[in-house]
Protein backbone atom coordinates (compact mmCIF):
# COMPACT_ATOMS: atom_id res chain seq x y z
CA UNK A 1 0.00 0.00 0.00
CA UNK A 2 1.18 3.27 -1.15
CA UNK A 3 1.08 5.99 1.55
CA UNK A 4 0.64 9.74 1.53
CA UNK A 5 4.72 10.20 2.40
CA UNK A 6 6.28 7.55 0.05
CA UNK A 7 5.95 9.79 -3.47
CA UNK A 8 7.66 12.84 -1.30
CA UNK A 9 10.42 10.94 0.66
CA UNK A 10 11.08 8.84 -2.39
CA UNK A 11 14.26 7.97 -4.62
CA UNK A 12 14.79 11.00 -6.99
CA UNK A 13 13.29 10.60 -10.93
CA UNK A 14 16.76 10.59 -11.67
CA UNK A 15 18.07 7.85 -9.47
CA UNK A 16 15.35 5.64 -10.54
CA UNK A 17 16.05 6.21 -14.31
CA UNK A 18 19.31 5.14 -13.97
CA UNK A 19 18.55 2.22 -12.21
CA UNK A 20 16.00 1.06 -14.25
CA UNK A 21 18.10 2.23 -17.17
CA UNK A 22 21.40 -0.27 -16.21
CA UNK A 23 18.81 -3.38 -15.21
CA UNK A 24 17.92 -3.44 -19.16
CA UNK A 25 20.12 -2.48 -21.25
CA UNK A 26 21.53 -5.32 -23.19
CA UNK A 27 18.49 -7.65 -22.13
CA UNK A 28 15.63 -8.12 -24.08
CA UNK A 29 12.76 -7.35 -22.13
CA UNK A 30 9.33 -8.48 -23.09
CA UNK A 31 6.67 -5.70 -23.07
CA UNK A 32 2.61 -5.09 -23.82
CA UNK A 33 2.43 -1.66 -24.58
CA UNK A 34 5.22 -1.07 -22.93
CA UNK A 35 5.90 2.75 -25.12
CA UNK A 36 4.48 4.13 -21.89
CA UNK A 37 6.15 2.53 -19.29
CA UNK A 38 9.12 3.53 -20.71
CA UNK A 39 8.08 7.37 -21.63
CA UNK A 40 6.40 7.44 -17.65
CA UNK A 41 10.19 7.38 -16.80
CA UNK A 42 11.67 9.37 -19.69
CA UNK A 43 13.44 6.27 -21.57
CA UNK A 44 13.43 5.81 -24.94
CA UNK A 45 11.84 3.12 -25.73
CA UNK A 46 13.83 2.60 -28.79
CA UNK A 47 17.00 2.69 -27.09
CA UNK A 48 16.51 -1.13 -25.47
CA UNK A 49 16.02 -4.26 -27.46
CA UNK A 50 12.36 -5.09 -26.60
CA UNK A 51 9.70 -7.57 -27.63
CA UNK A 52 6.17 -6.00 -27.78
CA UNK A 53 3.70 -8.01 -27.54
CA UNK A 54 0.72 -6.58 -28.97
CA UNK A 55 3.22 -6.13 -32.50
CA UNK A 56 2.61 -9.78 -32.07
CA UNK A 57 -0.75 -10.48 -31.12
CA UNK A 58 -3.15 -8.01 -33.45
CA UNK A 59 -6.57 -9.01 -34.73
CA UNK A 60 -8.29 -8.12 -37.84
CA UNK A 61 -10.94 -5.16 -37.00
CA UNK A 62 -13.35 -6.38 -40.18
CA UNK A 63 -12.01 -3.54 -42.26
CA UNK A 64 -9.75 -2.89 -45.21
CA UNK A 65 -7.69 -0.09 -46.29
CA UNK A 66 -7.61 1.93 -49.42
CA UNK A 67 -5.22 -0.40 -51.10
CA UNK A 68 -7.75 -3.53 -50.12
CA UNK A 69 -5.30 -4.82 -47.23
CA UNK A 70 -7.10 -6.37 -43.97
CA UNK A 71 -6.32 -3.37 -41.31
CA UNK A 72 -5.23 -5.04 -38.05
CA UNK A 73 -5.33 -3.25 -34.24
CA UNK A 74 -3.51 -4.56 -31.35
CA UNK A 75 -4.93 -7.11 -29.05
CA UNK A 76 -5.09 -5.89 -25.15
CA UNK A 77 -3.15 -7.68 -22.27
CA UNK A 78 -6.72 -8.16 -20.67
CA UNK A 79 -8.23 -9.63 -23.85
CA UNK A 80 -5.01 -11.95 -24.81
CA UNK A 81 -4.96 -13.53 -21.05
CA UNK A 82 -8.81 -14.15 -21.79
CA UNK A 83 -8.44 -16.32 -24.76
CA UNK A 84 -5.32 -18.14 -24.24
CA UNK A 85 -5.19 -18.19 -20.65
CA UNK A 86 -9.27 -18.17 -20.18
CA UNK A 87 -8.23 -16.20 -16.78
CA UNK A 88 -10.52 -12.61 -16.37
CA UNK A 89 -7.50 -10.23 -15.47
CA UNK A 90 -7.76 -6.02 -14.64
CA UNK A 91 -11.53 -7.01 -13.19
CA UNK A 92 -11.29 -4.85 -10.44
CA UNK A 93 -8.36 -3.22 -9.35
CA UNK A 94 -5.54 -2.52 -11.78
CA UNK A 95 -2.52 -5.30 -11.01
CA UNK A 96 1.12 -4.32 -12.54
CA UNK A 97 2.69 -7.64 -11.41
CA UNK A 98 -0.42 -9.81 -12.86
CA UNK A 99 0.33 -7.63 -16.21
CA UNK A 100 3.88 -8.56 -16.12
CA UNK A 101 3.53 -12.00 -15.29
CA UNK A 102 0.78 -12.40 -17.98
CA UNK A 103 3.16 -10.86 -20.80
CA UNK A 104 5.87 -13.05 -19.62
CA UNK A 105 3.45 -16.01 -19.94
CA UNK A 106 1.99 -14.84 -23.38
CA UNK A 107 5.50 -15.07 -24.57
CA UNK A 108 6.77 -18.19 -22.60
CA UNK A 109 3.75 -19.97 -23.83
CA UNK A 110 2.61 -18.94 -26.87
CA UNK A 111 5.31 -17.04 -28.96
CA UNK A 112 8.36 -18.85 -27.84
CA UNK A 113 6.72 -22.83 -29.22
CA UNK A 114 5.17 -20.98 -32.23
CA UNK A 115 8.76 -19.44 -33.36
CA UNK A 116 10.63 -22.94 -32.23
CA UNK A 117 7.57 -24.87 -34.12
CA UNK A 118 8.70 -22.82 -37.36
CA UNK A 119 12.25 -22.19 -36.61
CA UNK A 120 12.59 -18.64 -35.96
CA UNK A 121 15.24 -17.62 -34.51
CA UNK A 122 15.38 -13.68 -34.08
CA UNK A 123 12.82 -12.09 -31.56
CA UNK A 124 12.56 -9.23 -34.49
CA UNK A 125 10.77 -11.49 -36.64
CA UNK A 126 7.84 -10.16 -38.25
CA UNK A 127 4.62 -12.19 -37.54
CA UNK A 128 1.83 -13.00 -39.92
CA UNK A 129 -1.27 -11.77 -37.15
CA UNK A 130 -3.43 -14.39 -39.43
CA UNK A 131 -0.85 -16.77 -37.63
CA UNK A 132 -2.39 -16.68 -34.16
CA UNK A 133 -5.60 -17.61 -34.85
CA UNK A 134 -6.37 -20.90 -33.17
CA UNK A 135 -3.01 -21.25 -31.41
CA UNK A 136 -3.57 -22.25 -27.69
CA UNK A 137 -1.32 -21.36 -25.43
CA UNK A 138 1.62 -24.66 -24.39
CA UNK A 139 1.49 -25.10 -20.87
């Protein structure tokens, strides 16, 4: 539980940037929209090597663009846990370390099999979104 003196006695912006800064670079760290986390603590995002989840996991909104291409939107953390995991996450109150742990699952479970199943080997791969469809998670 946060209380009312932590956010005033607490470790400088600074401090905390740095910290946060040195425990990632050079690891790839496995995000769901994670462009904010990053900006919340004024890193740029494009400075680590990350793995965004929802560049993964995007689902066809039923329309097409000018050029007659399906147009795709990014799947939420909530909705992803709900149709691999079938768990109802965010119901209440908001949970950071369920988010994390869900995005580490999504990619544990799901990602990781589907790029050993077809021999990927670079977490900048480009997936197919049609490619998801159907896949349950291996757990």
């Amino acid at each position: 539980m946060i209380e009312r003196g932590d956010l005033a006695n607490g470790i400088p912006l600074n401090i905390v940037k740095s910290i946060v800064h040195d425990m990632l670079k050079d690891k790839l760290v496995i995000v769901c929209n994670g462009v904010k986390g990053f900006l919340s603590l004024q890193l740029e995002f494009s400075e680590y090597h990350t793995f965004e989840i929802q560049k993964v996991f995007q689902g066809w909104n039923q329309t097409y663009n000018k050029y007659g291409d399906k147009v795709y939107q990014p799947k939420g953390l909530k909705r992803l846990v709900k149709e691999y995991f079938k768990v109802n996450i965010q119901e209440n109150v908001h949970n950071a370390s369920t988010d994390a742990y869900y995005t580490l699952e999504l990619f544990k479970n799901v990602c990781i099999p589907y790029m050993i199943d077809r021999e990927i080997d670079s977490p900048d791969y480009v997936f197919d979104c049609d490619d998801f469809e159907g896949i349950v998670a291996k757990k």
